[in-house]
Protein backbone atom coordinates (compact mmCIF):
# COMPACT_ATOMS: atom_id res chain seq x y z
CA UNK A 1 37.84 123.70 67.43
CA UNK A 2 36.30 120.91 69.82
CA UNK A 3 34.51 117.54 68.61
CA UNK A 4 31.05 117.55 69.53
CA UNK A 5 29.02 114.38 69.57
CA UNK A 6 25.92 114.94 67.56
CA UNK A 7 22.07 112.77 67.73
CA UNK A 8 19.50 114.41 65.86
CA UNK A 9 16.04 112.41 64.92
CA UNK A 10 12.82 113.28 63.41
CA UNK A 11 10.30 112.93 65.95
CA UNK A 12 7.60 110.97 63.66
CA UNK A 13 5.45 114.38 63.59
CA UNK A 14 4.18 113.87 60.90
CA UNK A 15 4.67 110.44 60.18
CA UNK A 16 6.97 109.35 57.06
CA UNK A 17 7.55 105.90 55.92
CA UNK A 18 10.91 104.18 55.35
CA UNK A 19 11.39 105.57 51.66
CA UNK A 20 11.21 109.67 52.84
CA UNK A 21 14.41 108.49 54.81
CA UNK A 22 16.52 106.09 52.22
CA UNK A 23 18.72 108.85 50.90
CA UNK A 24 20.08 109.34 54.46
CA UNK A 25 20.33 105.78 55.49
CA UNK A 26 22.10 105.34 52.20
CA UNK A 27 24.76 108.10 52.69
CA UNK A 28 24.72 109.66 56.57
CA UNK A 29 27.07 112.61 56.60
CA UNK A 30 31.16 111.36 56.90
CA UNK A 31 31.17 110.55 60.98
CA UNK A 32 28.08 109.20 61.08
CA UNK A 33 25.65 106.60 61.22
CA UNK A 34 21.86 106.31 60.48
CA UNK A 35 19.07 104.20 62.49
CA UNK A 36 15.52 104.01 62.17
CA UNK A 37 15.46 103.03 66.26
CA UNK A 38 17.53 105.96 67.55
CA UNK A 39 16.76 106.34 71.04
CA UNK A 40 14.47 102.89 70.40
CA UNK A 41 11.64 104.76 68.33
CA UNK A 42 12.77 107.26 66.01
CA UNK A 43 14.82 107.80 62.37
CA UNK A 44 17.85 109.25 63.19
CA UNK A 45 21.84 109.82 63.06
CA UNK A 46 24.52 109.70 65.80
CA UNK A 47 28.17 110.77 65.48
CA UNK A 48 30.65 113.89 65.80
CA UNK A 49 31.51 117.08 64.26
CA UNK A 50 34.49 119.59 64.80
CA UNK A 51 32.94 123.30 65.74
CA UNK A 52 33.14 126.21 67.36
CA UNK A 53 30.03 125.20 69.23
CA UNK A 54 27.77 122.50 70.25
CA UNK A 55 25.24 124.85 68.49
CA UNK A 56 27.24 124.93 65.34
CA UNK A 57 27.85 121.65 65.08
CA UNK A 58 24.06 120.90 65.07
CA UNK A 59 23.50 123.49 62.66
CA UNK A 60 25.98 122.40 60.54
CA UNK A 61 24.46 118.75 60.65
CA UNK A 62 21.15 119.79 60.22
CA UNK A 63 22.18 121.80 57.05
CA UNK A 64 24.30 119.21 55.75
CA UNK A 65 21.21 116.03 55.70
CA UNK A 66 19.01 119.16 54.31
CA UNK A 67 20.77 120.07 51.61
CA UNK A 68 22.27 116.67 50.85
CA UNK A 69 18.80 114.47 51.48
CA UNK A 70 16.11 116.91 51.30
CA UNK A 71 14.82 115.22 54.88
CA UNK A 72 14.95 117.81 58.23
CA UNK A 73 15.82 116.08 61.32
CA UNK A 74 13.58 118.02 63.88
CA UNK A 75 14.34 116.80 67.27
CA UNK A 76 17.99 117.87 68.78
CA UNK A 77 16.66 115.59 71.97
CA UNK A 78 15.63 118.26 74.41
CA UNK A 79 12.69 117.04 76.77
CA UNK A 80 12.53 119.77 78.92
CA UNK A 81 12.89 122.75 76.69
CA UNK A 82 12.57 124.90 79.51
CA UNK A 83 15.52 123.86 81.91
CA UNK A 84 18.75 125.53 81.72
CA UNK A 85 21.10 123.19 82.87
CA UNK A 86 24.51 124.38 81.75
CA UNK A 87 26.19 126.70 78.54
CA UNK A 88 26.55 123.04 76.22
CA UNK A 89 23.06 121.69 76.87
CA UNK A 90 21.56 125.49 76.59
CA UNK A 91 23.10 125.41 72.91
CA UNK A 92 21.71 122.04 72.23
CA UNK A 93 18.38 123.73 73.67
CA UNK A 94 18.09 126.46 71.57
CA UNK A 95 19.54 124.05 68.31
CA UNK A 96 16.50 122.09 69.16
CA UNK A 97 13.66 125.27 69.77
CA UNK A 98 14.96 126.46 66.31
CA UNK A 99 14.85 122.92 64.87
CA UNK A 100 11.50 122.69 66.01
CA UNK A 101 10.39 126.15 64.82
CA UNK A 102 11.53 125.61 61.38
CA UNK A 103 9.98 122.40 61.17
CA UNK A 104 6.50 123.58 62.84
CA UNK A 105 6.15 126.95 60.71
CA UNK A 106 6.09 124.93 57.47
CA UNK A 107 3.01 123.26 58.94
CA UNK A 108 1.57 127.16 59.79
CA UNK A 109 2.33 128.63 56.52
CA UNK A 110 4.99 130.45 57.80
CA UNK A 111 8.57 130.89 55.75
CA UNK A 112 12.36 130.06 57.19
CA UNK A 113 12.19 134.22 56.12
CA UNK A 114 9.03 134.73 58.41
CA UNK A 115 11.15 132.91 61.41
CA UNK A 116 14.49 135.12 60.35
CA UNK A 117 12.53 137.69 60.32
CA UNK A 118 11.21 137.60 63.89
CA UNK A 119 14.50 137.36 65.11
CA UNK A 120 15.41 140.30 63.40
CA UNK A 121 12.58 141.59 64.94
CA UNK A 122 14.00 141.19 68.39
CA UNK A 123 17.48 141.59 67.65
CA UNK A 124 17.43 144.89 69.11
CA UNK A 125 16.74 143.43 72.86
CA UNK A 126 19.04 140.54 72.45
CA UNK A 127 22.46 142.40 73.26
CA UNK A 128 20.60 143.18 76.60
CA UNK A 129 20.49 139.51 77.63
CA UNK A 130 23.32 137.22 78.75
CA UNK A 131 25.19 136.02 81.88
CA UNK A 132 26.75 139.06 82.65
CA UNK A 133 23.87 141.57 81.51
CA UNK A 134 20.64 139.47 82.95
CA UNK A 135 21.99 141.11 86.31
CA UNK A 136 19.80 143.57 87.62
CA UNK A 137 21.30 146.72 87.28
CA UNK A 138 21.80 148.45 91.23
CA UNK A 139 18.91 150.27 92.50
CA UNK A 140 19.51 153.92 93.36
């Protein structure tokens, strides 16, 4: 498995003060380190994890400060959501959509099950899509 270097923040939406964050200042997941400035403005953590994927690793972050800290970093540092740029920064991109998602739906009264459901939902189009299948098939 490869290292991946790892930032994740919460972007401030909503707001929480200094105490909603003290567990994971206090103990950041081993490889870690916390800030309350990450990228200058925002509560956050920077370090590495092993993985299969850059994907992974964020989801294994993410679930580790969860389940650990009770706080959800939302923010995987994606700008431009819509830009695909290359196959590591499109796993960070759709780490951060799905960050964002789950953070969002709470605010919508919707359920991590609603969101897992959707996806099941359009699982059945999904094997359809990739960088060998998006190819337009030949016209006859």
């Amino acid at each position: 498995m490869a290292e991946y270097t790892v930032t994740l923040i919460h972007d401030n939406w909503p707001a929480k003060d200094a105490a909603h964050f003290a567990p994971l200042a206090a103990d950041p997941p081993a490889g870690f380190t916390f800030s309350y400035k990450t990228w200058d403005y925002y509560p956050g953590i920077t370090g590495s994890r092993e993985a299969p994927s850059r994907f992974h690793a964020i989801a294994d972050v993410v679930s580790e400060v969860s389940r650990t800290t009770g706080v959800l970093l939302n923010d995987a540092g994606i700008e431009k959501t819509g830009e695909w740029i290359d196959h590591e920064t499109n796993q960070r991109t759709v780490a951060h959509l799905l960050l964002m998602a789950a953070h969002r739906a709470a605010y919508c009264g919707l359920t991590i099950g609603d969101l897992t459901d959707f996806l099941r939902a359009v699982e059945p189009s999904h094997g359809r899509a990739g960088r060998v299948t998006d190819r337009r098939p030949a016209q006859a």
